[in-house]
Protein backbone atom coordinates (compact mmCIF):
# COMPACT_ATOMS: atom_id res chain seq x y z
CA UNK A 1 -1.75 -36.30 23.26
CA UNK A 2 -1.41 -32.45 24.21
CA UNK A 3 0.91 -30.13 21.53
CA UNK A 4 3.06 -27.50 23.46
CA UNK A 5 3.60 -24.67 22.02
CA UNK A 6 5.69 -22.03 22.46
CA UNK A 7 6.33 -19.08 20.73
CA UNK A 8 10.18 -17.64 20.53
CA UNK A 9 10.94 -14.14 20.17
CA UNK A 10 14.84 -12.80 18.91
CA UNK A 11 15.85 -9.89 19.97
CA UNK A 12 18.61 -8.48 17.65
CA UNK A 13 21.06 -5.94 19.08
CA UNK A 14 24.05 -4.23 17.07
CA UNK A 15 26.70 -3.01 19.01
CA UNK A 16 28.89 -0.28 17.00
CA UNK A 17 31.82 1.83 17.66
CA UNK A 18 30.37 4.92 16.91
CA UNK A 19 28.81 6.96 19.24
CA UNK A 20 25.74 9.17 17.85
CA UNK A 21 22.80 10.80 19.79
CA UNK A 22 20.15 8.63 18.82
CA UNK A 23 21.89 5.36 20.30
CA UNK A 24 21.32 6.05 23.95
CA UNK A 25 17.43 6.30 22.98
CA UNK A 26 17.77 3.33 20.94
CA UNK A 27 19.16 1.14 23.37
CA UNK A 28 16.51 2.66 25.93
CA UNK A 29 13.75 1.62 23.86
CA UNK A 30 15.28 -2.25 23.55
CA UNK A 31 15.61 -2.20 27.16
CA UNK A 32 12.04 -0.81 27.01
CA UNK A 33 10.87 -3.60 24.79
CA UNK A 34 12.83 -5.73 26.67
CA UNK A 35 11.41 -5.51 29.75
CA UNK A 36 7.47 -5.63 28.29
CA UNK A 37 8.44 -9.10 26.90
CA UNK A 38 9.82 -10.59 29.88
CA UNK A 39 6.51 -9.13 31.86
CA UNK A 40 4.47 -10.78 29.68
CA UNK A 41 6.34 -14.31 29.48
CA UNK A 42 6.33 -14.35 33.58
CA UNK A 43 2.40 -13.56 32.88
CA UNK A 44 2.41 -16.61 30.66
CA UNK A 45 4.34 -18.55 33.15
CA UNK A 46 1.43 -17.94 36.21
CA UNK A 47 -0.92 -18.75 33.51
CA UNK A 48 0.59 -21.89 32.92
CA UNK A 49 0.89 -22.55 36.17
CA UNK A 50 -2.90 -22.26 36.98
CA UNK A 51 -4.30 -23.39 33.56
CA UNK A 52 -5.48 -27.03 33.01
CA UNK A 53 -3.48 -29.97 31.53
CA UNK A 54 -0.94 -32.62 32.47
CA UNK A 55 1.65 -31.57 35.08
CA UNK A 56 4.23 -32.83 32.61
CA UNK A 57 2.69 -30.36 29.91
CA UNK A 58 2.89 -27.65 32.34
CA UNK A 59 6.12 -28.56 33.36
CA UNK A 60 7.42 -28.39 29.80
CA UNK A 61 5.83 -25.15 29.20
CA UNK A 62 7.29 -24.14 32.10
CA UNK A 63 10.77 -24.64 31.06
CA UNK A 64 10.48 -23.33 27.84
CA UNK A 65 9.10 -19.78 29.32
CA UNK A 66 11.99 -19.78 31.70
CA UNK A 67 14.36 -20.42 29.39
CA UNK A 68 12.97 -17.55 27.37
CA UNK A 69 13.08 -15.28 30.83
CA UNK A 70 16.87 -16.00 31.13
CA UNK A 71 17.69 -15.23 27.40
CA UNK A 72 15.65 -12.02 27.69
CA UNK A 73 17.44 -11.17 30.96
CA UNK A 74 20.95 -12.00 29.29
CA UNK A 75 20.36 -9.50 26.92
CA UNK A 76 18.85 -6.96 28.93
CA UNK A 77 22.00 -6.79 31.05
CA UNK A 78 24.06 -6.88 28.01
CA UNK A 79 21.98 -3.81 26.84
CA UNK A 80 22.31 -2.49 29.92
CA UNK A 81 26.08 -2.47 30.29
CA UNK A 82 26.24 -0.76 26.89
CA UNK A 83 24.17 2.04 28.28
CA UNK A 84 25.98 2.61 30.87
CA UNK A 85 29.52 2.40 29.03
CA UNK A 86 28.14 5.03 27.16
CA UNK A 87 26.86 7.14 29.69
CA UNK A 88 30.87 7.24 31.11
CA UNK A 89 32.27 7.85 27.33
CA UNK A 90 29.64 10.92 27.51
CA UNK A 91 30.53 11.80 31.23
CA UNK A 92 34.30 11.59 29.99
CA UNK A 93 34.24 14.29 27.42
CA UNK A 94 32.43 15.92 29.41
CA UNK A 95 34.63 15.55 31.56
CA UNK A 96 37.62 16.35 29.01
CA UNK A 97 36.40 19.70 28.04
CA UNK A 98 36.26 21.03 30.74
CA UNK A 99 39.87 20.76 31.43
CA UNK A 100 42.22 23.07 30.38
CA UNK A 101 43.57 27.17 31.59
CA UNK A 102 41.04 27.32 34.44
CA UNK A 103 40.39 23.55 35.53
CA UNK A 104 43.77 22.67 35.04
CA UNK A 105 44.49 18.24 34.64
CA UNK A 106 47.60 15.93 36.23
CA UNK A 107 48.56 16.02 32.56
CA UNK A 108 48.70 19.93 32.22
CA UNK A 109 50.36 20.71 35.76
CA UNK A 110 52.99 23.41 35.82
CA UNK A 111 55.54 22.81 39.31
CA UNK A 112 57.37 26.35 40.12
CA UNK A 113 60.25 26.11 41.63
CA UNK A 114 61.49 29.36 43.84
């Protein structure tokens, strides 16, 4: 009788209101991480694929790597989103400073009437 194993990797991710400099790099580097691990599990899958054994074996293995891809994926748009919400809060005070005397808003509109 053949033993499958697989190995499972958790990614943890935090999601706080805060903003601070270092959590757009942070973020990057799970995505970074991210993306390495799901590289290597489709490697694993091909592997699998082409290795020796009992199609059911493979089969099983097979599963269980996909099932890994899909987490992995899950999370990597998940991290993704979060990037990109906070590449708009950025844009937005950006965005908000620059308002005011000489890039006047809707909300700081004077209407002269003659």
């Amino acid at each position: 009788m053949t033993t499958i194993q697989a190995s499972t990797t958790s990614i943890q991710t935090s999601s706080s209101g805060g903003s601070s400099s270092s959590g757009g790099s942070d973020i990057s580097s799970q995505i970074s991480r991210i993306t390495s691990q799901i590289t290597k599990l489709t490697q694993q899958l091909k592997d699998v694929a082409n290795g020796s054994g009992s199609a059911e074996d493979k089969q099983k293995q097979q599963e269980l790597l996909q099932a890994q891809i899909k987490m992995l994926q899950a999370q990597l748009a998940q991290l993704q989103r979060q990037q990109a919400e906070e590449a708009q809060k950025k844009q937005d005070q950006k965005q908000g400073k620059e308002e005011g005397v000489n890039n006047p808003s809707d909300k700081h509109q004077i209407d002269i009437y003659i």
